[in-house]
Protein backbone atom coordinates (compact mmCIF):
# COMPACT_ATOMS: atom_id res chain seq x y z
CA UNK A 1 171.70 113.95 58.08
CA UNK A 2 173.25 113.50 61.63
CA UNK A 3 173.42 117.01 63.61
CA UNK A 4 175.22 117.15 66.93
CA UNK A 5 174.97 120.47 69.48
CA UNK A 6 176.23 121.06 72.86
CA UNK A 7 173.03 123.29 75.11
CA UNK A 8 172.81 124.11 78.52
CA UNK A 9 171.21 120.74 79.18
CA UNK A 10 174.33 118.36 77.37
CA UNK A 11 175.67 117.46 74.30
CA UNK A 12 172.84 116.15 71.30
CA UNK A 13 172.81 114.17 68.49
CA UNK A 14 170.16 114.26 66.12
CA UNK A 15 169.37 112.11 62.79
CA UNK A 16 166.48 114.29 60.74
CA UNK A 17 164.40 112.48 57.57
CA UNK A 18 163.41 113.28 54.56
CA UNK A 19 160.03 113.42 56.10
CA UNK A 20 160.47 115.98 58.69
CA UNK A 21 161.11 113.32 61.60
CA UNK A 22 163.97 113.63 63.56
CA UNK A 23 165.22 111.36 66.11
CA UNK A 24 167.93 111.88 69.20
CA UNK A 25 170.63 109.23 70.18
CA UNK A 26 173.47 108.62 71.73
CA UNK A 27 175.38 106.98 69.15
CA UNK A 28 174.26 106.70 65.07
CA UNK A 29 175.58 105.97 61.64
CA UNK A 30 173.84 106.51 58.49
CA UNK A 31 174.87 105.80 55.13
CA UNK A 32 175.72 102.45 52.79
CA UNK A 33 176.45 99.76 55.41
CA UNK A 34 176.05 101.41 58.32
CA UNK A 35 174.01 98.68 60.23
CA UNK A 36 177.47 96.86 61.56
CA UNK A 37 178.75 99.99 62.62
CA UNK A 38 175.20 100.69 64.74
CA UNK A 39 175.31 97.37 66.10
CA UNK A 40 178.78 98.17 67.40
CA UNK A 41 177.68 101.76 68.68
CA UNK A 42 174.85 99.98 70.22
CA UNK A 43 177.13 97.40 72.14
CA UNK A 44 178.91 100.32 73.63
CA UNK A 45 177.08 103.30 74.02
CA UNK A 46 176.63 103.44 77.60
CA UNK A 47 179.74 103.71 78.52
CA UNK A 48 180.72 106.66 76.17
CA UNK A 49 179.16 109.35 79.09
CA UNK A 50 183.04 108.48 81.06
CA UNK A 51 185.18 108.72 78.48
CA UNK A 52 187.81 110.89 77.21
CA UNK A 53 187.70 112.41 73.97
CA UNK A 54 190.92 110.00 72.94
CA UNK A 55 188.75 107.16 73.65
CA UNK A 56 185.72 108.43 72.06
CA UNK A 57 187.54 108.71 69.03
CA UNK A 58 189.18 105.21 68.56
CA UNK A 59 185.15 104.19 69.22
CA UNK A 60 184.22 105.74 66.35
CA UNK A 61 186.59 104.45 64.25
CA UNK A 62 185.96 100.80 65.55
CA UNK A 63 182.38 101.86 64.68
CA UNK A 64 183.75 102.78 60.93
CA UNK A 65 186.11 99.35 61.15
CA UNK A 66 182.95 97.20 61.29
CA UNK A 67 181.09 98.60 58.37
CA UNK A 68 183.88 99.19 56.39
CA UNK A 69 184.48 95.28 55.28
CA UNK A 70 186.93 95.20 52.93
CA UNK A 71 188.06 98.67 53.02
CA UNK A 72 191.09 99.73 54.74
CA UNK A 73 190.60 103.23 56.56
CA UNK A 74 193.10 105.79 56.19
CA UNK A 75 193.60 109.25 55.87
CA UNK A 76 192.35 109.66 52.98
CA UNK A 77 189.09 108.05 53.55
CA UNK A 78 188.19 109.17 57.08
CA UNK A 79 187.29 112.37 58.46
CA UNK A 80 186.79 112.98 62.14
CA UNK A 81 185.81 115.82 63.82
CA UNK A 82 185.32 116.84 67.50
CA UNK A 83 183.47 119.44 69.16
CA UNK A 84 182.66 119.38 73.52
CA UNK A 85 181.59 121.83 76.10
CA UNK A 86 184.41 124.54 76.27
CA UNK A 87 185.93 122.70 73.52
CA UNK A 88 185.69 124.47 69.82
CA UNK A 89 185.05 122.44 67.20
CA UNK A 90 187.93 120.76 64.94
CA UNK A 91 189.04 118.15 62.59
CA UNK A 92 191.56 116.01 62.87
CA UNK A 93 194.33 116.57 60.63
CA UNK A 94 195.33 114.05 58.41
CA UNK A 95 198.73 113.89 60.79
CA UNK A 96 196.65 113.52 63.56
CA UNK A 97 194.39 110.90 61.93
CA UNK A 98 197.11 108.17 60.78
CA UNK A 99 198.49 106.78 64.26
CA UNK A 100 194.86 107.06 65.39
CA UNK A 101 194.07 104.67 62.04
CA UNK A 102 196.85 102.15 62.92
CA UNK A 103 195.37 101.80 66.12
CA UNK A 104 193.70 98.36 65.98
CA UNK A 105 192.49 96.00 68.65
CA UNK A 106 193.07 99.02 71.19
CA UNK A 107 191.38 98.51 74.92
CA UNK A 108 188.95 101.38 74.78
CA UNK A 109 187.43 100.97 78.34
């Protein structure tokens, strides 16, 4: 299970284990296939502490591009959400989420 929280000290994001462990990152994906979409995370992780939430965004779904192989991603298969300091969280509406989809190939930094 990934967690994510916003403190006094910053934003968090936790993975927790079946055994108890838990681990904080900057970036993660679990699930089926995930490892192309960590290796992409990984790539560009340190520059995710400048960006807006827009750009944030079309990372994660380059993040869900690369393990997705021969899935398309749409609306009906993705589900983003946002939360930030000052900033309540929400998901993206499926009107929200299809130009963000169609976005491919989109200079992100």
């Amino acid at each position: 299970m990934l967690i994510g929280a916003i403190d006094e000290a910053g934003t968090h994001l936790f993975e927790t284990c079946p055994s108890g462990n838990y681990f904080e990152y900057h970036a993660m994906a679990i699930g089926d296939r995930c490892q192309s979409a960590k290796t992409y995370l990984e790539k560009h992780f340190e520059s995710f502490s400048n960006l807006n939430v827009d750009q944030l965004i079309r990372h994660g779904i380059e993040a869900l591009r690369a393990s997705a192989q021969d899935t398309d991603l749409s609306e009906h298969n993705v589900t983003i959400g946002v939360l930030g300091k000052d900033m309540p969280f929400k998901m993206l509406s499926k009107e929200e989420l299809r130009p963000l989809l169609g976005q491919e190939n989109v200079e992100m930094v």
